[in-house]
C-alpha atoms as a PDB file:
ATOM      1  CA  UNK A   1      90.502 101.028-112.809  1.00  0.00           C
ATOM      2  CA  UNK A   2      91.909 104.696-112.621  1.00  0.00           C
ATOM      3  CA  UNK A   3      95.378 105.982-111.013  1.00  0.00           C
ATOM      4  CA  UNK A   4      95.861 109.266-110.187  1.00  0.00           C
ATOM      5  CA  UNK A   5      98.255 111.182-107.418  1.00  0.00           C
ATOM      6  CA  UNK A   6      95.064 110.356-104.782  1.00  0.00           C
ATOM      7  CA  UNK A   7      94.414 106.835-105.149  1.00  0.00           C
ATOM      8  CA  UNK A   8      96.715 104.845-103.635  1.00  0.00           C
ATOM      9  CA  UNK A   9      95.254 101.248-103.364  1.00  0.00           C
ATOM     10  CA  UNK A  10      93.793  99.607-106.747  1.00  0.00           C
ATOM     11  CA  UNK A  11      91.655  96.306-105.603  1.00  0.00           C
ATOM     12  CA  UNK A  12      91.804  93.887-109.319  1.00  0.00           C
ATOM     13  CA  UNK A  13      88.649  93.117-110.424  1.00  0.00           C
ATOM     14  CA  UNK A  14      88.617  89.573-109.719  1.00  0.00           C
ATOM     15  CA  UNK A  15      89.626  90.343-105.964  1.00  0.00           C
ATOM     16  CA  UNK A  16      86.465  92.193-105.766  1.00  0.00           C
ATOM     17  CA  UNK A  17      84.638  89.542-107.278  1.00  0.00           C
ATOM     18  CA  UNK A  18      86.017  87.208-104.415  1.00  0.00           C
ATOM     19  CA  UNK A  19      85.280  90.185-101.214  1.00  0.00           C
ATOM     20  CA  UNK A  20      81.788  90.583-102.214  1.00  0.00           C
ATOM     21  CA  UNK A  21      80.893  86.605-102.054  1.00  0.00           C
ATOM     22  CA  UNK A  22      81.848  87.355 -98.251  1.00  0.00           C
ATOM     23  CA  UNK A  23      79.936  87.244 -95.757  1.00  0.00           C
ATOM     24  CA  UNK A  24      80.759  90.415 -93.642  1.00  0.00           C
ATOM     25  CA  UNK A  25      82.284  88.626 -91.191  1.00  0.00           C
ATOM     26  CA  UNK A  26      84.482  86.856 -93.399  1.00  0.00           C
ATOM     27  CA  UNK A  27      85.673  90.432 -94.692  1.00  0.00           C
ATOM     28  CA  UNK A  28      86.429  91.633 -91.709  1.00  0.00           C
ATOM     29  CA  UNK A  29      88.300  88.432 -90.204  1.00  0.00           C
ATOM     30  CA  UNK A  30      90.563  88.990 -93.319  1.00  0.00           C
ATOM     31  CA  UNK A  31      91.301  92.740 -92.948  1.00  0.00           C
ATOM     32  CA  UNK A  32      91.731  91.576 -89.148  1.00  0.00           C
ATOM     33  CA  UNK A  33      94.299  89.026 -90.331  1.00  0.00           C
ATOM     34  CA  UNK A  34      95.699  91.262 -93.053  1.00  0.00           C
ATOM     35  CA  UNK A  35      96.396  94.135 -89.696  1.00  0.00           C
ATOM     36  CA  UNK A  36      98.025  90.995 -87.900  1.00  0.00           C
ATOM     37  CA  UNK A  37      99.839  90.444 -90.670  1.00  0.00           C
ATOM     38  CA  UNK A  38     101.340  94.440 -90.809  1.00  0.00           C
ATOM     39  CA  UNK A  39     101.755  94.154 -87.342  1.00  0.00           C
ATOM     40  CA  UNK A  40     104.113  91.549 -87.185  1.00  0.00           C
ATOM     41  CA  UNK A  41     105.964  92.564 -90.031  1.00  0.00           C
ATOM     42  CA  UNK A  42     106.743  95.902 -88.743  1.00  0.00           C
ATOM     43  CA  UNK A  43     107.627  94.734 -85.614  1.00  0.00           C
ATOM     44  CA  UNK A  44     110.367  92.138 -87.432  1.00  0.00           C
ATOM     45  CA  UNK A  45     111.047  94.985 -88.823  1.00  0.00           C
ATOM     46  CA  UNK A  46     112.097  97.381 -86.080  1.00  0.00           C
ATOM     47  CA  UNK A  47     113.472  94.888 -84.329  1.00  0.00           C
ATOM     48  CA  UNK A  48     116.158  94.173 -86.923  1.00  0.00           C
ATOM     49  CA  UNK A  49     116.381  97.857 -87.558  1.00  0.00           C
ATOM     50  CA  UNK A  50     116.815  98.448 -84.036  1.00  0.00           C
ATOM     51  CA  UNK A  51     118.398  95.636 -81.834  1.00  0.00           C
ATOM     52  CA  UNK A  52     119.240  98.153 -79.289  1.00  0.00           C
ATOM     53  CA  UNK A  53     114.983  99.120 -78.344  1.00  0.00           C
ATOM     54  CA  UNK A  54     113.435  97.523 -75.714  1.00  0.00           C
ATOM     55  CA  UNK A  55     110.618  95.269 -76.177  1.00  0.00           C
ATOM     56  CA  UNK A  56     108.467  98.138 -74.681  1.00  0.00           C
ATOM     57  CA  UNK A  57     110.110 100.516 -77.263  1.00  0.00           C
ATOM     58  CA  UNK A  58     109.679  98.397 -79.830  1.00  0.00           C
ATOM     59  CA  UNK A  59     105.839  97.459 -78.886  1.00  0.00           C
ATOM     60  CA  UNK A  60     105.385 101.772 -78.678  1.00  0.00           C
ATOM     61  CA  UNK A  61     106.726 102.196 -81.981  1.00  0.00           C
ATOM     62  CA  UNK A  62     104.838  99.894 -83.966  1.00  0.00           C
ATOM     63  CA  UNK A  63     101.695 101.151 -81.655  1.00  0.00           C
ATOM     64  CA  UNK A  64     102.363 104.863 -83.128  1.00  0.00           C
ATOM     65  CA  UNK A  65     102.658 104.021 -86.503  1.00  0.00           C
ATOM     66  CA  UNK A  66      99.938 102.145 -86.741  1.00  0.00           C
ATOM     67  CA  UNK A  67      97.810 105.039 -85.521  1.00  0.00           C
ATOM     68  CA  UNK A  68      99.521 107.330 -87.565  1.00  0.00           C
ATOM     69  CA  UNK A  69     100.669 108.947 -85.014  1.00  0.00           C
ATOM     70  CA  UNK A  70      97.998 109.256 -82.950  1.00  0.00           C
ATOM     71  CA  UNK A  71      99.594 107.221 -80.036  1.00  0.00           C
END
């Protein structure tokens, strides 16, 4: 396993050991969970952050930067 200034995310060995016994549905329900997951913690998140937003505010925020921008 190498780290350097463009490598961000470092999977353990054993992890990958685990992901490739998956089927490929059962890899992508957990990245599907694992976006859930981000999702409501950044919403949490804002909310605390910002008890003033609206829900719609809120629901735009967490929409944009989870898209990176894009929305």
């Amino acid at each position: 396993m190498r780290l350097d200034y463009g490598q961000i995310e470092v999977v353990d060995d054993k992890m990958v050991e685990i992901l490739q016994r998956k089927t490929p549905a059962e890899r992508i329900a957990v990245g599907f969970r694992m976006w859930i997951s981000v999702r409501n913690m950044l919403l949490c998140h804002l909310r605390h952050t910002h008890p003033e937003w609206s829900e719609m505010d809120l629901q735009q925020e967490v929409a944009r930067r989870l898209s990176h921008g894009a929305v």
